[in-house]
N, C-alpha and C. Protein backbone atom coordinates (compact mmCIF):
# COMPACT_ATOMS: atom_id res chain seq x y z
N UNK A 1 -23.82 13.39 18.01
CA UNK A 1 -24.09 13.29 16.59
C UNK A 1 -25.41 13.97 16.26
N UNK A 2 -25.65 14.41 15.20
CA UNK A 2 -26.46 15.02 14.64
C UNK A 2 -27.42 14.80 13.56
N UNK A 3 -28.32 14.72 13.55
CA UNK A 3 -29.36 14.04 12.67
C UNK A 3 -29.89 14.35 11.02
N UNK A 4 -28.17 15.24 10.76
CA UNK A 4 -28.18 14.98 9.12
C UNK A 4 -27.87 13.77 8.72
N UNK A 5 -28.78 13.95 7.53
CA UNK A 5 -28.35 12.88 6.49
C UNK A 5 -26.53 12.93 6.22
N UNK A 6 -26.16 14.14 6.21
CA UNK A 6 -24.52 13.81 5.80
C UNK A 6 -24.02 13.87 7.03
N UNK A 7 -24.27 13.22 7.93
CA UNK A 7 -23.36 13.41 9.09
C UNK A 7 -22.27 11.93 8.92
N UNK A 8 -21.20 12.01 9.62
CA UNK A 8 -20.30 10.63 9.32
C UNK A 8 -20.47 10.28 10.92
N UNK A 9 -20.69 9.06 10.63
CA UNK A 9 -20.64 8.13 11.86
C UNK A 9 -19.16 8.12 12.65
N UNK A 10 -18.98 8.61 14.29
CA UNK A 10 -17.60 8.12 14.47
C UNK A 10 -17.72 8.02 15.87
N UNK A 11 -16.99 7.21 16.68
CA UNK A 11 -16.92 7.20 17.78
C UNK A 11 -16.39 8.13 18.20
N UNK A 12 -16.63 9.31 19.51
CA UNK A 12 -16.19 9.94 19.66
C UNK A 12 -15.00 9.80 20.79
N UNK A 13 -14.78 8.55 21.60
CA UNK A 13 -13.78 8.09 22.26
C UNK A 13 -12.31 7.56 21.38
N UNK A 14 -12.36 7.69 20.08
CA UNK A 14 -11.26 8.02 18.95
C UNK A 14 -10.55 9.04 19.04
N UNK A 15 -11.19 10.45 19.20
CA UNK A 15 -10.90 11.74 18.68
C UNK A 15 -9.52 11.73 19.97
N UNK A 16 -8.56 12.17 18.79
CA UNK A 16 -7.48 12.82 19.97
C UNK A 16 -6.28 12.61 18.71
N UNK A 17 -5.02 12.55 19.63
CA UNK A 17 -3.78 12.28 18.76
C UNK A 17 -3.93 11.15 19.58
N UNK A 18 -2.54 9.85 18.77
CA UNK A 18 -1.95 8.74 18.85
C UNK A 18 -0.66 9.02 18.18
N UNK A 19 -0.29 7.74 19.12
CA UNK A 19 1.15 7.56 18.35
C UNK A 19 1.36 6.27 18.79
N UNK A 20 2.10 5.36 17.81
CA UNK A 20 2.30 4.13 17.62
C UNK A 20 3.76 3.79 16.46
N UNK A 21 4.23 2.75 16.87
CA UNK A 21 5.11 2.29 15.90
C UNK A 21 4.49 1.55 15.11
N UNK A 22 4.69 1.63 13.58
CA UNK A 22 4.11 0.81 12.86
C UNK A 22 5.38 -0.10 11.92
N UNK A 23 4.51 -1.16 11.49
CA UNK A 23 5.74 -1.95 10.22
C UNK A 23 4.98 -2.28 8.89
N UNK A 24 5.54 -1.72 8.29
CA UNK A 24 5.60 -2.10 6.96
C UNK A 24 5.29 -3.46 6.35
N UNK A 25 4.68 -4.25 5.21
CA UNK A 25 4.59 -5.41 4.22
C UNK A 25 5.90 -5.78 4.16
N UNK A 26 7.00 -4.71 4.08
CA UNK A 26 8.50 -4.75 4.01
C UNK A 26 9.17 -5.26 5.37
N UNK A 27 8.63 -5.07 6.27
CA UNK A 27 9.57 -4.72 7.66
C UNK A 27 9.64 -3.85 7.90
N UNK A 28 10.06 -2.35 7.38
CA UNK A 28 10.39 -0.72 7.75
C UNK A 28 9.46 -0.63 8.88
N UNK A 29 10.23 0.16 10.27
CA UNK A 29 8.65 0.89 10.60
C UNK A 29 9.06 2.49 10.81
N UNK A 30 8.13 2.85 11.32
CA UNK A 30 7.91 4.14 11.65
C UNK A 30 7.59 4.73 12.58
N UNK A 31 7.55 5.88 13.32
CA UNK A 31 6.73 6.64 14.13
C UNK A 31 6.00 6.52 13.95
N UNK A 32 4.52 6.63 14.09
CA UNK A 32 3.51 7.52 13.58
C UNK A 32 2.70 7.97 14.65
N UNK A 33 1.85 9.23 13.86
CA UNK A 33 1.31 10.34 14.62
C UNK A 33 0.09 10.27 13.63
N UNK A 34 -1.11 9.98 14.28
CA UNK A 34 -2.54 9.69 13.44
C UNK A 34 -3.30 10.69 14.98
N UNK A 35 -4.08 12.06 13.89
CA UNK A 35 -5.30 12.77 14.70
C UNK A 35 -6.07 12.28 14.24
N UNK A 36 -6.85 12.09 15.21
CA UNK A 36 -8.20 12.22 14.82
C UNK A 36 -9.32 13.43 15.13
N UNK A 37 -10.03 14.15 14.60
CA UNK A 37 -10.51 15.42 14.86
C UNK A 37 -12.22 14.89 14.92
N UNK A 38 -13.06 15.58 15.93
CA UNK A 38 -14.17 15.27 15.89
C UNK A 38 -15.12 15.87 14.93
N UNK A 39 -14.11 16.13 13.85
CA UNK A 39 -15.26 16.62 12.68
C UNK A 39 -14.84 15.88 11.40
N UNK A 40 -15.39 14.53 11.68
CA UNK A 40 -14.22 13.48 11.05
C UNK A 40 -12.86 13.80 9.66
N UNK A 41 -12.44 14.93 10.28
CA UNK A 41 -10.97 15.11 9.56
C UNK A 41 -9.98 15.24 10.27
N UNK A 42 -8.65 14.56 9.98
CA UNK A 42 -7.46 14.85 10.57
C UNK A 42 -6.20 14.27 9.59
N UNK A 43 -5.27 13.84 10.47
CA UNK A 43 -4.08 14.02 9.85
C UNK A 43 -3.18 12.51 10.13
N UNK A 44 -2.07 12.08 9.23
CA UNK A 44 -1.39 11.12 10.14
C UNK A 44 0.12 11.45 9.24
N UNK A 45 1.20 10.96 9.85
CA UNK A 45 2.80 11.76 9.54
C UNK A 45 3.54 9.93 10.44
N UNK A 46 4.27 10.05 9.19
CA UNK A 46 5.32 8.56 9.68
C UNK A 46 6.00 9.06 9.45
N UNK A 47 7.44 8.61 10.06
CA UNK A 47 8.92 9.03 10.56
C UNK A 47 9.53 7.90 10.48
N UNK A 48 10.23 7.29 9.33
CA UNK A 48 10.61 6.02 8.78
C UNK A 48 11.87 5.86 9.51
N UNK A 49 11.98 4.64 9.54
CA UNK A 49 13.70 4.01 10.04
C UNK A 49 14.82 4.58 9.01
N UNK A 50 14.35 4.81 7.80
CA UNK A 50 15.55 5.34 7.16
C UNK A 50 15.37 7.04 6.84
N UNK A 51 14.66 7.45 7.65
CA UNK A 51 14.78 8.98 8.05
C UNK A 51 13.72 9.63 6.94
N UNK A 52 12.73 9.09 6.08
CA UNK A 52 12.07 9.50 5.44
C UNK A 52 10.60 9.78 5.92
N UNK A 53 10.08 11.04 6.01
CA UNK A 53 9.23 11.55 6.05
C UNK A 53 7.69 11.52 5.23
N UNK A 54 6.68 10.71 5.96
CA UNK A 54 5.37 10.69 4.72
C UNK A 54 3.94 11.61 5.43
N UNK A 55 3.40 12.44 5.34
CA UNK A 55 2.46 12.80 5.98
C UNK A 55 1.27 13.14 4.88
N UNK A 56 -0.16 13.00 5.52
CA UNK A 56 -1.00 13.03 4.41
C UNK A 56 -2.49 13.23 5.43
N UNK A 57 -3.60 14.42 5.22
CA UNK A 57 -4.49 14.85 5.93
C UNK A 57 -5.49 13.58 5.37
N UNK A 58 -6.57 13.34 6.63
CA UNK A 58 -6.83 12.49 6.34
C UNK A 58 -9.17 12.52 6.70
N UNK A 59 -9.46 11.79 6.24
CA UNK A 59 -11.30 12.03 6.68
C UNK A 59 -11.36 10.51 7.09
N UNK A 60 -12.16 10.51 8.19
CA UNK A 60 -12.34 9.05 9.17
C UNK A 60 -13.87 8.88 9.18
N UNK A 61 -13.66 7.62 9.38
CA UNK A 61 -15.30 7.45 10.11
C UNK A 61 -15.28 5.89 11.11
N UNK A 62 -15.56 5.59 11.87
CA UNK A 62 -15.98 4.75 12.67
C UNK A 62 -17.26 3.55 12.84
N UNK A 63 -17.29 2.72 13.62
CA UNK A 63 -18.11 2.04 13.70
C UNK A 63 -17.92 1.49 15.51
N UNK A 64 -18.58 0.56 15.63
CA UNK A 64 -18.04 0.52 17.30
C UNK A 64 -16.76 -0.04 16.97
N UNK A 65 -16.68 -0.84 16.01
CA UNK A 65 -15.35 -2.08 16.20
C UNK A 65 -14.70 -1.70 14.89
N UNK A 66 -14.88 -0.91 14.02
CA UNK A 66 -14.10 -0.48 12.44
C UNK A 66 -13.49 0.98 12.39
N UNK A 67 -12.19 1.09 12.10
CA UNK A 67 -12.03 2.45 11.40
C UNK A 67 -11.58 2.54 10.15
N UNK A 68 -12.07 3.65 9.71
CA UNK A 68 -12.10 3.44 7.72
C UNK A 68 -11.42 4.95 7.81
N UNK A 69 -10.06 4.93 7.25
CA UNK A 69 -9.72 6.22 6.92
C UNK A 69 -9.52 6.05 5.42
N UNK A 70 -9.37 7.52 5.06
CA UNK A 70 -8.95 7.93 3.82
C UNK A 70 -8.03 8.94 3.68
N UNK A 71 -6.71 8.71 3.11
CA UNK A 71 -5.77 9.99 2.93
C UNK A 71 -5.84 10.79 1.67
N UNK A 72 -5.51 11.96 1.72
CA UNK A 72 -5.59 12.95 1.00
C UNK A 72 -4.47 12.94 -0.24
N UNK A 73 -2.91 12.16 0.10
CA UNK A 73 -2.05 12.35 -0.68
C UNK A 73 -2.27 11.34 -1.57
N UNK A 74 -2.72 9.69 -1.15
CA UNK A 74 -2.93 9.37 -2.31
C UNK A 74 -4.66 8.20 -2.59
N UNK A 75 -5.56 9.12 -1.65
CA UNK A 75 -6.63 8.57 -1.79
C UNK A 75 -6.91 7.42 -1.33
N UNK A 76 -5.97 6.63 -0.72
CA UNK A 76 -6.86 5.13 -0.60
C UNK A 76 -7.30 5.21 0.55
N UNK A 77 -8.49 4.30 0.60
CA UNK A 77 -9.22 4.18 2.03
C UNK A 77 -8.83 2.90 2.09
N UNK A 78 -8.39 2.62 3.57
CA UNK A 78 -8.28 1.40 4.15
C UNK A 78 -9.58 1.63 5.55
N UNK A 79 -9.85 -0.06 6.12
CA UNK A 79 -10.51 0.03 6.99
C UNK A 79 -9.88 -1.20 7.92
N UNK A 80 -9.89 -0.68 9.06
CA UNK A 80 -9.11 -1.74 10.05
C UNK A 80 -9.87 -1.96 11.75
N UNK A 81 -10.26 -3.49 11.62
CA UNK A 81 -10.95 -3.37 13.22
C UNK A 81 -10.02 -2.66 14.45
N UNK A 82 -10.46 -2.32 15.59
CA UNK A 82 -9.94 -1.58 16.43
C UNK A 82 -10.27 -1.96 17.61
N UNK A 83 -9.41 -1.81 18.84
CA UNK A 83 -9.97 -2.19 20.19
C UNK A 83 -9.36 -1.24 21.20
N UNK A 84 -10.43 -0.28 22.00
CA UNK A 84 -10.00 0.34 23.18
C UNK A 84 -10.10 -0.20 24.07
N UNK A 85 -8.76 0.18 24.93
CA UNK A 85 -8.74 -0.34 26.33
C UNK A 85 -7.71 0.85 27.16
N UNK A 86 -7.48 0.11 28.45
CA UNK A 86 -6.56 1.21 29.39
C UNK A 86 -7.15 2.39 29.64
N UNK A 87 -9.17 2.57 29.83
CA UNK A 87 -9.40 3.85 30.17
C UNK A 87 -9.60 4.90 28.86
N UNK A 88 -9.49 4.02 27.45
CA UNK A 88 -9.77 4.49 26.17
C UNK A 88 -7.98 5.70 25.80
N UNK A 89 -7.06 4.92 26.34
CA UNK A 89 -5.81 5.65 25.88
C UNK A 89 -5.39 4.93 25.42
N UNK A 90 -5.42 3.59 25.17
CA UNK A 90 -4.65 2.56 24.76
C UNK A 90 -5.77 2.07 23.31
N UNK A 91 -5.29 2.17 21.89
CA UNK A 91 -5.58 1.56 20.58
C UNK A 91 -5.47 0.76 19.68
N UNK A 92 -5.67 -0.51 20.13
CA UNK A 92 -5.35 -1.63 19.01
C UNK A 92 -5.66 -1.95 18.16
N UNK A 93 -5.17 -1.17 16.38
CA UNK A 93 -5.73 -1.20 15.47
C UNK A 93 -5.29 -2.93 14.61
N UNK A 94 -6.14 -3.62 14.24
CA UNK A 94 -5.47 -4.68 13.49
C UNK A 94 -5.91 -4.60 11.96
N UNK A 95 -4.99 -4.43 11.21
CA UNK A 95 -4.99 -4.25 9.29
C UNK A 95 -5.62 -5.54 8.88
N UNK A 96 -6.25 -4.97 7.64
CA UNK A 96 -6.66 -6.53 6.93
C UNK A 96 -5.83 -7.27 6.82
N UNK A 97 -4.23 -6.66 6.60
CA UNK A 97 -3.55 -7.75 6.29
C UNK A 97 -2.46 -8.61 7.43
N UNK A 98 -3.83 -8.25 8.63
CA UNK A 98 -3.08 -8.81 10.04
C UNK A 98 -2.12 -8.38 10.82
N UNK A 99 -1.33 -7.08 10.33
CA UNK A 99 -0.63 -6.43 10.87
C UNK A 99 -0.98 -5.76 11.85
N UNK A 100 -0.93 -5.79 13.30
CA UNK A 100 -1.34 -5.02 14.21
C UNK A 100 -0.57 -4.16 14.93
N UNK A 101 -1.27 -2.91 15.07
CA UNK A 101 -0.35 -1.46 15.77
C UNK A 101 -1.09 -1.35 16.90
N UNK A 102 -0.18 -0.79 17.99
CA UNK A 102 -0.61 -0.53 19.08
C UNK A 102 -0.76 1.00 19.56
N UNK A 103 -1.85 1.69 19.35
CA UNK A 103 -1.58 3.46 19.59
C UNK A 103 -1.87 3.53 20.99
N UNK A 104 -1.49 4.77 21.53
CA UNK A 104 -1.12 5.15 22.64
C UNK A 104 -1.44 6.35 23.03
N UNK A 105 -2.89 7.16 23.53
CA UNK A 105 -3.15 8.44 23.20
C UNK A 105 -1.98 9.47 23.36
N UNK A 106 -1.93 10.12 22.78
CA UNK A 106 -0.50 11.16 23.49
C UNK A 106 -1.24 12.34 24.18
């Protein structure tokens, strides 16, 4: 990290691709495919149970135990604690609203 004022805080044991099944408030889940890029921008793309496609570029930032993304398609930032393990390939993100995904570096 670098000692601008605009620099974004991120762990750099994040940066990579994942992939995880996720579920929905509904039940639905999805594929998903969340980068993370070490210049805190990247991308994430779900692959729904009923064959529908959502993808949306995305700007991150970190904390030791928080990740706060923001998507591009429709702006919202969520922030969700996180836990590495398995050698930092294994990602256990848990949602505010208790929903927990398990990523998997690819």
């Amino acid at each position: 990290s670098s000692d601008d004022d605009n620099s974004v805080s991120i762990n750099s044991d994040l940066v990579g691709a994942w992939s995880a099944i996720i579920t929905d408030s509904t039940g639905a889940t999805a594929n998903q495919i969340l980068t993370l890029n070490s210049d805190a921008t990247g991308s994430v793309s779900n692959l729904w149970d009923n064959g529908e496609i959502w993808s949306s570029a995305v700007v991150w930032s970190s904390t030791s135990a928080t990740l706060t993304l923001t998507t591009s398609e429709n702006n919202e930032t969520d922030s969700a604690e996180y836990e590495l393990s398995n050698n930092n390939d294994t990602c256990v993100i848990t949602l505010s609203n208790g929903i927990v995904n398990v990523y998997t570096r690819i």
